[in-house]
C-alpha atoms as a PDB file:
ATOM      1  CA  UNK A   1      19.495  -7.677  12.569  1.00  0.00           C
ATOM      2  CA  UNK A   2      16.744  -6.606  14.885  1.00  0.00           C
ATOM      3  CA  UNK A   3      16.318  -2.532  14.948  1.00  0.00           C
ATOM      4  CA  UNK A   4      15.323  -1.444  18.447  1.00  0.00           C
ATOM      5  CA  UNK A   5      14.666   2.002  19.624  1.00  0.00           C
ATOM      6  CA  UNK A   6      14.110   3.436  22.840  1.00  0.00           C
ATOM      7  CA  UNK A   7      13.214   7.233  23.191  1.00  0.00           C
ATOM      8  CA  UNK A   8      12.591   9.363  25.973  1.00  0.00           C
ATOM      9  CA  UNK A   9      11.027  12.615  25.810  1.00  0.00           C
ATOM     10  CA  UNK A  10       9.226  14.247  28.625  1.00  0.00           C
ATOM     11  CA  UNK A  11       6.373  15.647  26.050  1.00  0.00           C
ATOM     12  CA  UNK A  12       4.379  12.212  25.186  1.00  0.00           C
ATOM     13  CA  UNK A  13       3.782  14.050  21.449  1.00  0.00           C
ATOM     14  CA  UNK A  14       7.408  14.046  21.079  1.00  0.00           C
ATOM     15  CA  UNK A  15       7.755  10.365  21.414  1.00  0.00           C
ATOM     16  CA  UNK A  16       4.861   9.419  19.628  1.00  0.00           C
ATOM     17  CA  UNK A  17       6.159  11.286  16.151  1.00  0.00           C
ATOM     18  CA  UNK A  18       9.349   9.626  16.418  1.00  0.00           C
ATOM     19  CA  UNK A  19       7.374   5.840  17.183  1.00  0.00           C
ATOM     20  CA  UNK A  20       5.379   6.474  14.502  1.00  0.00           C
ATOM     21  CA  UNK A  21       8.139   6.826  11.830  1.00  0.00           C
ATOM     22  CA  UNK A  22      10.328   4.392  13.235  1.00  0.00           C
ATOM     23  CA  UNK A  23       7.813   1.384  13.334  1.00  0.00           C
ATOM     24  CA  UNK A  24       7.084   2.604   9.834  1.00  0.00           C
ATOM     25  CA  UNK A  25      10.235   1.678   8.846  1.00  0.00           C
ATOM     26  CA  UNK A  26      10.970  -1.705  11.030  1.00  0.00           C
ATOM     27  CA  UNK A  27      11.691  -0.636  14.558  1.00  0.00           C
ATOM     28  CA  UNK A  28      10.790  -2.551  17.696  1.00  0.00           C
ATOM     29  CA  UNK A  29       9.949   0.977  19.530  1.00  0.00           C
ATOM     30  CA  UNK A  30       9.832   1.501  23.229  1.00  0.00           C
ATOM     31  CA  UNK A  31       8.801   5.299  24.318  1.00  0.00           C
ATOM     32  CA  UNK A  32       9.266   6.793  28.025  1.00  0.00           C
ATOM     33  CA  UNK A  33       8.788  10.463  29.313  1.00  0.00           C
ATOM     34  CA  UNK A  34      11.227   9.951  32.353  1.00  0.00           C
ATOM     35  CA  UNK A  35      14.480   9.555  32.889  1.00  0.00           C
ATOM     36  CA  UNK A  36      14.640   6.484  35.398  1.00  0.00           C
ATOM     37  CA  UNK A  37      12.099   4.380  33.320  1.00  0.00           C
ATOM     38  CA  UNK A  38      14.547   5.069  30.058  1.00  0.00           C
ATOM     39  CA  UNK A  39      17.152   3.289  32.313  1.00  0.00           C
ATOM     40  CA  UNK A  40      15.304   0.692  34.049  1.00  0.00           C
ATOM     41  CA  UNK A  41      14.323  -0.440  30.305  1.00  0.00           C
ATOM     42  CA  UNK A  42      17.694   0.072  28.808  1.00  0.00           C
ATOM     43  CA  UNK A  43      19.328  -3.290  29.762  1.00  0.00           C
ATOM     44  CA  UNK A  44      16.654  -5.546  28.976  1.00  0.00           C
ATOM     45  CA  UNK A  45      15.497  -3.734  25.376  1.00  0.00           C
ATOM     46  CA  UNK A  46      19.351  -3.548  24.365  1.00  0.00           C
ATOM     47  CA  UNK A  47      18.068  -0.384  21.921  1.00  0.00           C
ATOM     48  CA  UNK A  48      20.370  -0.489  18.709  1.00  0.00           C
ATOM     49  CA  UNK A  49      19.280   3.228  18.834  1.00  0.00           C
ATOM     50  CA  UNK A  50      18.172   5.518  21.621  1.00  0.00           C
ATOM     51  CA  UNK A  51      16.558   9.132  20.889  1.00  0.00           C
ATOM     52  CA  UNK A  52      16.559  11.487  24.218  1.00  0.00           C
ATOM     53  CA  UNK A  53      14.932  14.855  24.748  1.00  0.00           C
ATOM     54  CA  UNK A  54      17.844  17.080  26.452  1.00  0.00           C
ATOM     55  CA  UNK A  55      15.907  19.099  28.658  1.00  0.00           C
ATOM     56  CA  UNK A  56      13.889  17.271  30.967  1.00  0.00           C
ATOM     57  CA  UNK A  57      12.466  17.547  34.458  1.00  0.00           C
ATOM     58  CA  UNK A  58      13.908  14.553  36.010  1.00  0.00           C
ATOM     59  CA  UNK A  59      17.275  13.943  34.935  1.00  0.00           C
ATOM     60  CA  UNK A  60      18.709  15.618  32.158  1.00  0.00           C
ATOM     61  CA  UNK A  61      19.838  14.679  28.532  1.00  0.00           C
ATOM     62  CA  UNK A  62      23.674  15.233  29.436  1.00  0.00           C
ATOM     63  CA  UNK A  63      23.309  13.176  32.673  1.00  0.00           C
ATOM     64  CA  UNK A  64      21.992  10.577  30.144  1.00  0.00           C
ATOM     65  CA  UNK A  65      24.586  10.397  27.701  1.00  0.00           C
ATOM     66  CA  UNK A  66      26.899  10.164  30.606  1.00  0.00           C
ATOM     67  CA  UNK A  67      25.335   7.380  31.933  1.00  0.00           C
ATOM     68  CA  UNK A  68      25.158   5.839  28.255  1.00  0.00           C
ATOM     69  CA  UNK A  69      28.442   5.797  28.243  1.00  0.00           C
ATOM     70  CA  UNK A  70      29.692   4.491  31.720  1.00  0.00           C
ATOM     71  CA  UNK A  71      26.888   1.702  30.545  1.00  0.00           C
ATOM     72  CA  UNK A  72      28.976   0.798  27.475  1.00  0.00           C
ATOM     73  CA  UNK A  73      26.550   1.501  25.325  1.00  0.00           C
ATOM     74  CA  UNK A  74      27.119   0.990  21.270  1.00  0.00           C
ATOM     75  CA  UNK A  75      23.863   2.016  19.896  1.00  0.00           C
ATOM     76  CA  UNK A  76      23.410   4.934  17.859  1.00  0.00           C
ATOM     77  CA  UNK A  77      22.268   8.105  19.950  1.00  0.00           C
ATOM     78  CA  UNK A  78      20.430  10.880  18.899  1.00  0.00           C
ATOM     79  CA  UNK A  79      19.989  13.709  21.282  1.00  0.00           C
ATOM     80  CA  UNK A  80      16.799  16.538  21.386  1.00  0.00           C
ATOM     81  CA  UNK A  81      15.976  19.648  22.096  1.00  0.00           C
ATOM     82  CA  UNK A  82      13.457  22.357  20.490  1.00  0.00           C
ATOM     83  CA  UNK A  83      15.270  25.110  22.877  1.00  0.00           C
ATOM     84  CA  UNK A  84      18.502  25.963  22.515  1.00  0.00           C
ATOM     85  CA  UNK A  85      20.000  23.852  20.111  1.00  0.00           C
ATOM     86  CA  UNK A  86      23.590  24.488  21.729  1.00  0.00           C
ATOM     87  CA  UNK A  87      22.251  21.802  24.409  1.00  0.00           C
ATOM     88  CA  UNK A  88      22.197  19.392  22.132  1.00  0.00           C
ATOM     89  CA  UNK A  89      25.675  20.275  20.095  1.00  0.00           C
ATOM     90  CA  UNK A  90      27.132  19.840  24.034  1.00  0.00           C
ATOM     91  CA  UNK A  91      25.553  16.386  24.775  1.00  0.00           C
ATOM     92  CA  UNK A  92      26.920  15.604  21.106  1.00  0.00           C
ATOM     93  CA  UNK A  93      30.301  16.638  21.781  1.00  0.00           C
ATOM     94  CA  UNK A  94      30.534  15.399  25.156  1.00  0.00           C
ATOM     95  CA  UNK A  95      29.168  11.656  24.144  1.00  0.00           C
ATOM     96  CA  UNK A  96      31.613  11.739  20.644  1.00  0.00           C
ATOM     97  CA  UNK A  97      34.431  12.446  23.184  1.00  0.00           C
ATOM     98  CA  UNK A  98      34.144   9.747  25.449  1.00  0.00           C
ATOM     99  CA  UNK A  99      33.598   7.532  22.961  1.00  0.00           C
ATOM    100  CA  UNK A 100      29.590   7.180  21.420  1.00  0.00           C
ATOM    101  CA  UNK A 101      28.520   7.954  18.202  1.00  0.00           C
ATOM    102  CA  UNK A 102      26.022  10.352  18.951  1.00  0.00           C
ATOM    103  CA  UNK A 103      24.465  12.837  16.612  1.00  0.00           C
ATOM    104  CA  UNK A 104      21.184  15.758  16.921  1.00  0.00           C
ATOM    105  CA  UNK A 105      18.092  15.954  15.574  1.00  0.00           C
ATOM    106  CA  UNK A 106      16.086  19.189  15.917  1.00  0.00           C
ATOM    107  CA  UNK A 107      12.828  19.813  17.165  1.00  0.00           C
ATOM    108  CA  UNK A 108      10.389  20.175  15.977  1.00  0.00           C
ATOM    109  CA  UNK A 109      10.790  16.974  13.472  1.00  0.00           C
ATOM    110  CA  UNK A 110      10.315  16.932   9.774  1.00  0.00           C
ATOM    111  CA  UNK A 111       9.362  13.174   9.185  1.00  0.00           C
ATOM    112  CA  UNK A 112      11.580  13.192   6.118  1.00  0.00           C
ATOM    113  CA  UNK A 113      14.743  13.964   8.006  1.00  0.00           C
ATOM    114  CA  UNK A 114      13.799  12.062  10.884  1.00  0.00           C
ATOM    115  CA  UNK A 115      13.213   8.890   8.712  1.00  0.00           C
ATOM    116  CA  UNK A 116      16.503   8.884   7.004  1.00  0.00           C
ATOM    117  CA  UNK A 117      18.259   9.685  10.407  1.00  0.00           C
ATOM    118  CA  UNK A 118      16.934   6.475  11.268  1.00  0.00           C
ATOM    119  CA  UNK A 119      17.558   4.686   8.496  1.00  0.00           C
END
């Protein structure tokens, strides 16, 4: 089975640590830093996992999950934030509620734990 990821994160750095370990260990990687590009590609990459930053300019990680969700989505979610990591615990909750498996990684990322969330 293919692994696909598609991240956004509105810090380009951000998304380039997690490309670099996830093509390191077989993903097809896609990386955005808005909102609306992260959903234009959505459809067409069908991501078996999606990493998004929380707080972002355009559109926020919680709008996000939401829309996940009303999209059907099954991949495997991990949400981001290096402020307050109760963000993140919310957009969890909120996305394991209505129904996606959806789990947090904090920022900033230790390759280790990032690669065996991944894996």
């Amino acid at each position: 089975m293919a692994k696909r990821l598609l991240v956004v994160d509105d810090r380009p750095e951000m998304g380039a640590i997690v490309e670099r370990v996830a093509k390191s260990i077989g993903y097809e990687v896609k990386v955005t830093t808005h909102a609306n590009e992260f959903m234009e590609i959505f459809d067409s990459f069908d991501p078996t996992v999606v990493v998004l930053d929380i707080v972002m300019p355009d559109i926020d990680g919680i709008e996000l999950v939401r829309w996940l969700f009303q999209r059907g989505c099954t991949a495997k979610v991990f949400v981001t934030t290096a402020f307050n990591p109760h963000y993140a615990e919310m957009a969890e909750a909120l996305g394991t509620a209505e129904g996606l498996d959806v789990s947090h990684i904090k920022k900033p990322y230790r390759t280790a734990e990032l690669r065996e969330a991944l894996s």
